[in-house]
C-alpha atoms as a PDB file:
ATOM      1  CA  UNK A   1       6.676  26.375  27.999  1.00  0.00           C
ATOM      2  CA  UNK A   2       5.175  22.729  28.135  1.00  0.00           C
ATOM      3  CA  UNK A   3       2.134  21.566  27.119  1.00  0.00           C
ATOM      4  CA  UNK A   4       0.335  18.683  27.478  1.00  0.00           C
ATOM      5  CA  UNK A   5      -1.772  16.351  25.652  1.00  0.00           C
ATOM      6  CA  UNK A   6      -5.305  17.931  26.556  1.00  0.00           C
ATOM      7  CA  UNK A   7      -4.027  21.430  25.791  1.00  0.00           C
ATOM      8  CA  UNK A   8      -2.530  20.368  22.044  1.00  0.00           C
ATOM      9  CA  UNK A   9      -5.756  18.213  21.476  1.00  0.00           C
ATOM     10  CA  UNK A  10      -7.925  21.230  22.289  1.00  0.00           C
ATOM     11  CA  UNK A  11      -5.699  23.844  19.924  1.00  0.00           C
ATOM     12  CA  UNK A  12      -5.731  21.184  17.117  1.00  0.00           C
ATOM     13  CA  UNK A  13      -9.979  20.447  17.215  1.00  0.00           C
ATOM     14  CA  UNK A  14     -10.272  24.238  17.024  1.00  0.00           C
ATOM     15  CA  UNK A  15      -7.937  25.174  14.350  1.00  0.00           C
ATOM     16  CA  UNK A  16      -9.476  21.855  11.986  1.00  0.00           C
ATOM     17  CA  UNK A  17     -12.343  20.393  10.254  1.00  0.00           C
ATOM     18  CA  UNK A  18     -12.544  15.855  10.490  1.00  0.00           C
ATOM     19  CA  UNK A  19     -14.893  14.564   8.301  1.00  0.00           C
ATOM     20  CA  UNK A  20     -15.735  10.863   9.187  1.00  0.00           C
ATOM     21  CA  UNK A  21     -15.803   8.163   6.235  1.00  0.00           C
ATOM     22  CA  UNK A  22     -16.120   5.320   8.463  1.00  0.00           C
ATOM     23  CA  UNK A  23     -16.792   4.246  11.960  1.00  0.00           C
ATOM     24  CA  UNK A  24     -15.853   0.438  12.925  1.00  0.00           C
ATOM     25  CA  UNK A  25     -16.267  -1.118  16.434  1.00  0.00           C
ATOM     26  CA  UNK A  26     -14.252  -3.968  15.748  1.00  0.00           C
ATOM     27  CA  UNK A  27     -12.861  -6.603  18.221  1.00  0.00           C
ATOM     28  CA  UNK A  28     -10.035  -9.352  16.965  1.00  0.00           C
ATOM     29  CA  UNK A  29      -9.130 -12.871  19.220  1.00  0.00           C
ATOM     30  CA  UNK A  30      -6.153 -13.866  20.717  1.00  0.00           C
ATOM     31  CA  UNK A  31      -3.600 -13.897  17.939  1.00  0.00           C
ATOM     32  CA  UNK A  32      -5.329 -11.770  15.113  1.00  0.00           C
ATOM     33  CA  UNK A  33      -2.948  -9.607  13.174  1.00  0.00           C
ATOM     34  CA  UNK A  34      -2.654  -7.598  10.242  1.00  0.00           C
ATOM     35  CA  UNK A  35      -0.358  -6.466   7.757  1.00  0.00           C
ATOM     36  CA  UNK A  36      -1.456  -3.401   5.682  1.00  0.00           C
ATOM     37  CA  UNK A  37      -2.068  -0.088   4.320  1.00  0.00           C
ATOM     38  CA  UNK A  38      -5.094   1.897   3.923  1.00  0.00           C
ATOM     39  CA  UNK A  39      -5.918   4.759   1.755  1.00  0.00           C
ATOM     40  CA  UNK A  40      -7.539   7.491   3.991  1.00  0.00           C
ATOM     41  CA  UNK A  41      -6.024   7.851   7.793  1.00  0.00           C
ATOM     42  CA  UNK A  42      -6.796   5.972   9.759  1.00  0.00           C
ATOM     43  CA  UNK A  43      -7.807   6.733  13.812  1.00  0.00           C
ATOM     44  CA  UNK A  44      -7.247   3.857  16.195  1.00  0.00           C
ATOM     45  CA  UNK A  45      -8.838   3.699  19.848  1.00  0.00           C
ATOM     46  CA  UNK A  46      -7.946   0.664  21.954  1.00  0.00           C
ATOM     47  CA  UNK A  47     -10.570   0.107  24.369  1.00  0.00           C
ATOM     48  CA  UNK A  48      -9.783  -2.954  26.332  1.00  0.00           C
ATOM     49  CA  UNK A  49      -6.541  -5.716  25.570  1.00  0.00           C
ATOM     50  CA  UNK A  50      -3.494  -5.196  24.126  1.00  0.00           C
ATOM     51  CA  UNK A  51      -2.016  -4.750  20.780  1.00  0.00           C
ATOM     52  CA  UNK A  52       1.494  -3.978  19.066  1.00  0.00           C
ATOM     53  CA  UNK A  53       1.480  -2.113  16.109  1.00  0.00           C
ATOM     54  CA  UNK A  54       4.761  -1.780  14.236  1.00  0.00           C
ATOM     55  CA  UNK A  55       5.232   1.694  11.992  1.00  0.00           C
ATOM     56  CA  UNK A  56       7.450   3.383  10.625  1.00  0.00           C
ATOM     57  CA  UNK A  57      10.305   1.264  11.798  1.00  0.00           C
ATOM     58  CA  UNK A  58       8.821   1.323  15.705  1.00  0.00           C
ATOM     59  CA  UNK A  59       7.088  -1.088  17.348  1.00  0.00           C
ATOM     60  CA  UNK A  60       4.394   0.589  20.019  1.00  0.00           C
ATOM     61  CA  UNK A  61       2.074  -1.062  22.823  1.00  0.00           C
ATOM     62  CA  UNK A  62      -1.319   0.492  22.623  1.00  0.00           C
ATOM     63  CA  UNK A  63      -3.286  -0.695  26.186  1.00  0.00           C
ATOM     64  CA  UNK A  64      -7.048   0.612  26.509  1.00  0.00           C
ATOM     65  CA  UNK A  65      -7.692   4.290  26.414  1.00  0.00           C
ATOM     66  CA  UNK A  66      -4.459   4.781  23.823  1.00  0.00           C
ATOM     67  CA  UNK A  67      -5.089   6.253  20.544  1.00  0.00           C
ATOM     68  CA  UNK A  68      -2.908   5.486  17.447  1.00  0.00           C
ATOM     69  CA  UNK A  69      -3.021   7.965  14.368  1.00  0.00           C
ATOM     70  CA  UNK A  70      -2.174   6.112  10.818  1.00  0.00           C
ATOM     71  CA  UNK A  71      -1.102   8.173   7.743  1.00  0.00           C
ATOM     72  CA  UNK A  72      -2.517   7.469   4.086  1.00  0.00           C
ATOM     73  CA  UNK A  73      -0.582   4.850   2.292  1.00  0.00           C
ATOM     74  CA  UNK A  74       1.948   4.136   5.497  1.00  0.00           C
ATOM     75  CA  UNK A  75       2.220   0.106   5.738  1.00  0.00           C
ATOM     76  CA  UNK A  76       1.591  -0.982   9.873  1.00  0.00           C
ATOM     77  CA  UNK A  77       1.478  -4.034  11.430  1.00  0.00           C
ATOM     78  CA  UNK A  78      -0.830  -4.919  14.401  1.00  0.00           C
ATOM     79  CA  UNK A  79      -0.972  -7.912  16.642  1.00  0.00           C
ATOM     80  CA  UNK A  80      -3.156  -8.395  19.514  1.00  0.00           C
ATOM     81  CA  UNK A  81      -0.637  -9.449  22.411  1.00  0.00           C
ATOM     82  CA  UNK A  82      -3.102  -9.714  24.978  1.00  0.00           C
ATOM     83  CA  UNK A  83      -3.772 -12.654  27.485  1.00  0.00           C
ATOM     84  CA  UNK A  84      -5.165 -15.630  26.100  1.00  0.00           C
ATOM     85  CA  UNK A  85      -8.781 -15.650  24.782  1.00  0.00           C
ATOM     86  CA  UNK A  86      -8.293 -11.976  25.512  1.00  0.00           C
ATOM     87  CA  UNK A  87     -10.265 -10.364  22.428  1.00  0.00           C
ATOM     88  CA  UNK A  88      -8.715  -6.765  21.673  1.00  0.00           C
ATOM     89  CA  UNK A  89     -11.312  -3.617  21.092  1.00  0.00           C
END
C-alpha cells in the first residue's frame, strides 16, 4: 500500500498536538546564508526563490511551496541560490 504526502500529513495532524513558540516571515538577499543550530524545531516554508540547505550530511533544494523540518540541536546550513537580487521567503 502507498501513501502519499496529503494522506501521512492528515494521519500525523490527527494523532498530535504543535504548539507554536514563534512565527517569523523572514526574507534574506541574494547571497544570505547561515550556519547554525537552534534549540526547539524548527519548521521551514519556502515561499518564493531558492535555497540549499545542507543537513545531516545532504545537501537539499527547497523551491517555493517546499517545507523543510529541522530537529533540536541538528547543525544546517542554508544559502539562498536564487537569481540575482532574488530575495528568498
Amino acid at each position: 500500500m502507498q501513501t502519499n504526502d496529503a494522506e501521512v500529513l492528515a494521519f500525523l495532524t490527527e494523532n498530535m498536538d504543535i504548539h507554536l513558540k514563534l512565527c517569523l516571515d523572514q526574507q534574506h538577499p541574494s547571497g544570505w546564508s547561515e550556519v547554525r543550530s537552534k534549540v526547539d524545531y524548527d519548521l521551514w516554508i519556502v515561499l518564493n526563490g531558492k535555497i540549499r540547505i545542507s543537513y545531516r550530511k545532504t545537501a537539499y533544494t527547497l523551491l517555493p511551496g517546499d517545507m523543510f523540518l529541522i530537529y533540536p540541536q541538528e547543525k544546517y546550513e542554508a544559502l539562498n541560490i536564487g537569481a540575482p537580487n532574488e530575495n528568498c521567503h
